[in-house]
Protein backbone atom coordinates (compact mmCIF):
# COMPACT_ATOMS: atom_id res chain seq x y z
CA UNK A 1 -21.01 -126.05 -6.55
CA UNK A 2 -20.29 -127.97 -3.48
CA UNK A 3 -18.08 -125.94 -2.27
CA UNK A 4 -20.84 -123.06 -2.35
CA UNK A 5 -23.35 -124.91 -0.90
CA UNK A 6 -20.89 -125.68 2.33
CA UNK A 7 -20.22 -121.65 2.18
CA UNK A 8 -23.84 -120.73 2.50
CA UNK A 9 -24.64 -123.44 5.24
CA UNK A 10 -21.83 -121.62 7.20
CA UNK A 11 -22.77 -118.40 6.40
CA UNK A 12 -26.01 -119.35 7.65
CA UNK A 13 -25.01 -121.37 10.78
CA UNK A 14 -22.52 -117.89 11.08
CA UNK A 15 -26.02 -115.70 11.08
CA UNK A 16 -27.66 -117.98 13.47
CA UNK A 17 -24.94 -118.02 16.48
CA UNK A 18 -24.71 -114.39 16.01
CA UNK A 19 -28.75 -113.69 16.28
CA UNK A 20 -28.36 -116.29 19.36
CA UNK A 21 -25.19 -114.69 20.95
CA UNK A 22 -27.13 -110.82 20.66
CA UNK A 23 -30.00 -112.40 22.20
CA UNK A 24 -28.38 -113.68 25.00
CA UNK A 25 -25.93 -110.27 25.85
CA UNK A 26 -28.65 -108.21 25.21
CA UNK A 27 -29.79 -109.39 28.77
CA UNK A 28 -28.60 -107.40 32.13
CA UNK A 29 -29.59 -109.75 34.24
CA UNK A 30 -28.28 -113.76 33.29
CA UNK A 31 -28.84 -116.90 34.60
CA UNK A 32 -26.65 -119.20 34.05
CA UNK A 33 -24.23 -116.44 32.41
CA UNK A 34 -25.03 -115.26 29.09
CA UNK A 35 -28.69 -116.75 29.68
CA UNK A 36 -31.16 -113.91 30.10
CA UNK A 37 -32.85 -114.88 33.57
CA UNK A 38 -36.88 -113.88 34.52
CA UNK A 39 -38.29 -115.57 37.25
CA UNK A 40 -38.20 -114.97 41.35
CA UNK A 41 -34.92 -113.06 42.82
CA UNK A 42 -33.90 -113.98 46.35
CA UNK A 43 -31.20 -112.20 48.32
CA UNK A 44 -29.62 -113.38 51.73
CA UNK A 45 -27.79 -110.68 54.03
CA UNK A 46 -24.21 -111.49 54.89
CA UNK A 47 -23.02 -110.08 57.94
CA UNK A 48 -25.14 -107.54 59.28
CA UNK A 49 -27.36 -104.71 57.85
CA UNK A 50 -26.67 -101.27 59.29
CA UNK A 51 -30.02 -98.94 59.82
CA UNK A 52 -28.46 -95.50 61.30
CA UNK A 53 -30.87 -92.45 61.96
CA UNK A 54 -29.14 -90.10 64.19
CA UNK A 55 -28.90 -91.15 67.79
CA UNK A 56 -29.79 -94.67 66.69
CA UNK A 57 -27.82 -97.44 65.09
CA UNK A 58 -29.78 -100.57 64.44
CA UNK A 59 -27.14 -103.60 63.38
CA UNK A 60 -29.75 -106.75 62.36
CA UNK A 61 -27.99 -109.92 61.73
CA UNK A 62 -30.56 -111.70 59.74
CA UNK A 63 -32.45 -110.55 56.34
CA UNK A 64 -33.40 -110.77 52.88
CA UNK A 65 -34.60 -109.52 49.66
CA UNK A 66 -37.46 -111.06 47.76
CA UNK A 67 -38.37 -110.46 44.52
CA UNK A 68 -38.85 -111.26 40.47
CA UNK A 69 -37.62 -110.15 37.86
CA UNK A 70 -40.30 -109.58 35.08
CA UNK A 71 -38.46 -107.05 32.31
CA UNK A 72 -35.42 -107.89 31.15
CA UNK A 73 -33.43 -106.56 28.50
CA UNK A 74 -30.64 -104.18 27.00
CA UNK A 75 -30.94 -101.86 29.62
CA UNK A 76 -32.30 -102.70 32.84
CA UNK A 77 -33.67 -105.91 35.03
CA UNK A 78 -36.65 -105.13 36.83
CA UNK A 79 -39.61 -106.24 38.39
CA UNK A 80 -41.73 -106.25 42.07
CA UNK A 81 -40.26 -106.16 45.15
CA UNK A 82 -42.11 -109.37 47.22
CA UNK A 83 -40.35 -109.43 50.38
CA UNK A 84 -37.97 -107.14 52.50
CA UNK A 85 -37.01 -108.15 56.68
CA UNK A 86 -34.90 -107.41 58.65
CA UNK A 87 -34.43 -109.90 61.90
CA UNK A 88 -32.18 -110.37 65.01
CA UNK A 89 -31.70 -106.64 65.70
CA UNK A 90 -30.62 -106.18 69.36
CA UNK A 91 -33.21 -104.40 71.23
CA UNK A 92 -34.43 -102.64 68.73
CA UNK A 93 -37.01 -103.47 65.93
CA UNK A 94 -37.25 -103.13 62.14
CA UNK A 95 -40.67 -104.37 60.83
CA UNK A 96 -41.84 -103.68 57.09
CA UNK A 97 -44.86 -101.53 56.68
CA UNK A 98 -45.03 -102.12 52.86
CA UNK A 99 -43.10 -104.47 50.32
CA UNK A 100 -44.71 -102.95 47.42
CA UNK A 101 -42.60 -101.74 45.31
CA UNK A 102 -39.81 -102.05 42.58
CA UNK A 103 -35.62 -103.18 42.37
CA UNK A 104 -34.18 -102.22 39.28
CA UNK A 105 -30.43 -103.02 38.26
CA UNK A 106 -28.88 -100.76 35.20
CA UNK A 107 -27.09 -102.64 32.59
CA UNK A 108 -23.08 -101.63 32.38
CA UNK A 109 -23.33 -99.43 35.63
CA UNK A 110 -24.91 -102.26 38.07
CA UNK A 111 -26.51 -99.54 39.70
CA UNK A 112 -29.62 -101.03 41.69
CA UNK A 113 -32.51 -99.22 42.66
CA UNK A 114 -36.08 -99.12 44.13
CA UNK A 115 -38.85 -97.78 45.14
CA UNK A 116 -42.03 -98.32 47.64
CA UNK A 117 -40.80 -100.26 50.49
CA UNK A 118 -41.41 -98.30 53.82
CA UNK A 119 -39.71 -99.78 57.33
CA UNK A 120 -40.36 -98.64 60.99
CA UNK A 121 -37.55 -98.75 63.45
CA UNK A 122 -38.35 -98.61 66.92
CA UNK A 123 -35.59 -97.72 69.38
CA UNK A 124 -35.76 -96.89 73.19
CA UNK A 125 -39.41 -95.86 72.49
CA UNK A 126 -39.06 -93.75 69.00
CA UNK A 127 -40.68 -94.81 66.10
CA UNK A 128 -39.56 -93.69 62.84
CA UNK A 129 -41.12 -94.76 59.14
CA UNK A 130 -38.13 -94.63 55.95
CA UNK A 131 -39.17 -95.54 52.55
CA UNK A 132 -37.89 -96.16 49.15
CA UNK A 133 -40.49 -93.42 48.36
CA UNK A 134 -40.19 -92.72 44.25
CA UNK A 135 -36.86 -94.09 43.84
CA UNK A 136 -33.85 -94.73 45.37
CA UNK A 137 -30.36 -95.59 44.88
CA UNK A 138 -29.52 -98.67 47.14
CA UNK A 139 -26.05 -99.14 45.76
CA UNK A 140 -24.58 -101.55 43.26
CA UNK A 141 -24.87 -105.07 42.10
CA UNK A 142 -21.73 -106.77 41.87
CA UNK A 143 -20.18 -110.35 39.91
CA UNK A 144 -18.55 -112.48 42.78
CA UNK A 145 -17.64 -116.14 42.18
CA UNK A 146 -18.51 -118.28 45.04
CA UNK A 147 -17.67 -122.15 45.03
CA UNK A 148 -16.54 -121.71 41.83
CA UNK A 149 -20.54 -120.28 40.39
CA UNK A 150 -21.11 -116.79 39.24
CA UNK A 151 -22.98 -114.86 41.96
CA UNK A 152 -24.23 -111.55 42.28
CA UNK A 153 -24.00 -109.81 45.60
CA UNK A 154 -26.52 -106.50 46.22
CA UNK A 155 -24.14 -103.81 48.10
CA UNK A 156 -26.52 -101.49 49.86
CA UNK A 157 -25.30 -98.03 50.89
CA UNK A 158 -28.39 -96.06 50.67
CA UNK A 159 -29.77 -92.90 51.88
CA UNK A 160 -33.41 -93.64 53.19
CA UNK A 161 -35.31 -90.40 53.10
CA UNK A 162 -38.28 -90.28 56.87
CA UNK A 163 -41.78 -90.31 55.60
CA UNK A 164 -42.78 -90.55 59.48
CA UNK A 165 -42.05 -89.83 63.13
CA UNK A 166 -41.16 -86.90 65.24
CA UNK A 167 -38.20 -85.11 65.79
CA UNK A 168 -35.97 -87.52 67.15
CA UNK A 169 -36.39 -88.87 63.55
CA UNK A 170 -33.46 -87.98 61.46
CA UNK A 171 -33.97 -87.67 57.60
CA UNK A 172 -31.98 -89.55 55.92
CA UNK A 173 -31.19 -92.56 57.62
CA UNK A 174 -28.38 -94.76 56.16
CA UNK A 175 -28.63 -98.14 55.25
CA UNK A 176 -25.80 -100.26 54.41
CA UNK A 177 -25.70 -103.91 54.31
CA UNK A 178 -24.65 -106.98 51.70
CA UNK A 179 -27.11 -109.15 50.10
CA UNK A 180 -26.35 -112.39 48.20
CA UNK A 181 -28.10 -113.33 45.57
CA UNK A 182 -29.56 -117.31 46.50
CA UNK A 183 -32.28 -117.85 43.99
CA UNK A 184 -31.11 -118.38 41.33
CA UNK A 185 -28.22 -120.15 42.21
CA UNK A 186 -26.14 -118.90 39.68
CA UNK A 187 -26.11 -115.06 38.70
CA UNK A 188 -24.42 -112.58 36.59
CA UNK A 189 -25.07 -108.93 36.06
CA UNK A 190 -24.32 -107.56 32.64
C-alpha cells in the first residue's frame, strides 16, 4: 500500500511539472527563458539604422523601439507600439508623426511585424511620410547570448510603403537596422 501511495504522489507531482512545463513553452515571447514575459519591451539600435528612398540615404546612429507586450501565447507576442526615434542622422531628419500602432513576433518563425507608425524624412528640402500602414513585415527576431544572458535582437529589413510627399518620394523606402532588446534584460523568442 505504501508503495502505491508513493506511485500516485509521483504520478501526481509527474502531472503537475508537465501542466507547469506546457504553460511555460506555450509562451513566444519568455522572460527569463521558459517564463512567459508581459510587461514593457524596449529595443536599443546597434550600429546604425538605414532609411533609403531613392536619391536619399538617411544612416541615424541613435534609436529605439518602445513598447509592451500585452498578448502572449502559443502563437504570437503582441501588444502597442509606445515609442519609435530615430536620432543623430547627418543632415537629414527622421521625426515620428505617429507611434500608434502594433509589433507582433510569430512563434517558431520569429517573424516580427507592425503596423501604424508613420515617419517623415526630410532631406535637402523633400519631405516624405512612410508608415507601417496595415501591416508590415520588419524582419525577424532573433536569440543572441550576450554576457552570457539570453537576448533577443529585432533585425529590421523592411519595405516601408509612402503615404506622403511628392515625386521625389520613392515608394517603398527600405529600412534596415538592428535593435536590441534592453528591457527586459533577459529575452528569448520561442
Amino acid at each position: 500500500m505504501k508503495h502505491l501511495k508513493m506511485l500516485g504522489l509521483f504520478a501526481m507531482a509527474a502531472a503537475a511539472l508537465m501542466a507547469f512545463a506546457g504553460s511555460a513553452s506555450a509562451a513566444t515571447f519568455t522572460s527569463p527563458t521558459g517564463t512567459a514575459y508581459s510587461g514593457t519591451l524596449k529595443a536599443s539600435l546597434q550600429g546604425s539604422a538605414l532609411l533609403k528612398a531613392g536619391f536619399a540615404e538617411i544612416t541615424c546612429t541613435e534609436g529605439e523601439v518602445h513598447g509592451d507586450v500585452t498578448t502572449n501565447n502559443d502563437t504570437h507576442a503582441t501588444g502597442p507600439i509606445t515609442l519609435v526615434s530615430f536620432a543623430k542622422c547627418g543632415s537629414a531628419t527622421v521625426d515620428t508623426l505617429s507611434s500608434t500602432g502594433t509589433i507582433t513576433i510569430e512563434k517558431g518563425t520569429h517573424t516580427v511585424s507592425g503596423t501604424g507608425v508613420q515617419v517623415t524624412t526630410a532631406v535637402a528640402g523633400t519631405s516624405c511620410v512612410y508608415g507601417l500602414g496595415t501591416g508590415t513585415d520588419l524582419g525577424t527576431a532573433t536569440n543572441t547570448i550576450v554576457n552570457s544572458k539570453d537576448v533577443v535582437t529585432l533585425d529590421v529589413n523592411a519595405k516601408l510603403p509612402k503615404e506622403a510627399g511628392g515625386f521625389l518620394c520613392a515608394s517603398p523606402a527600405a529600412w534596415t537596422a538592428n535593435y536590441i532588446v534592453t528591457t527586459p534584460a533577459e529575452s528569448y523568442a520561442d
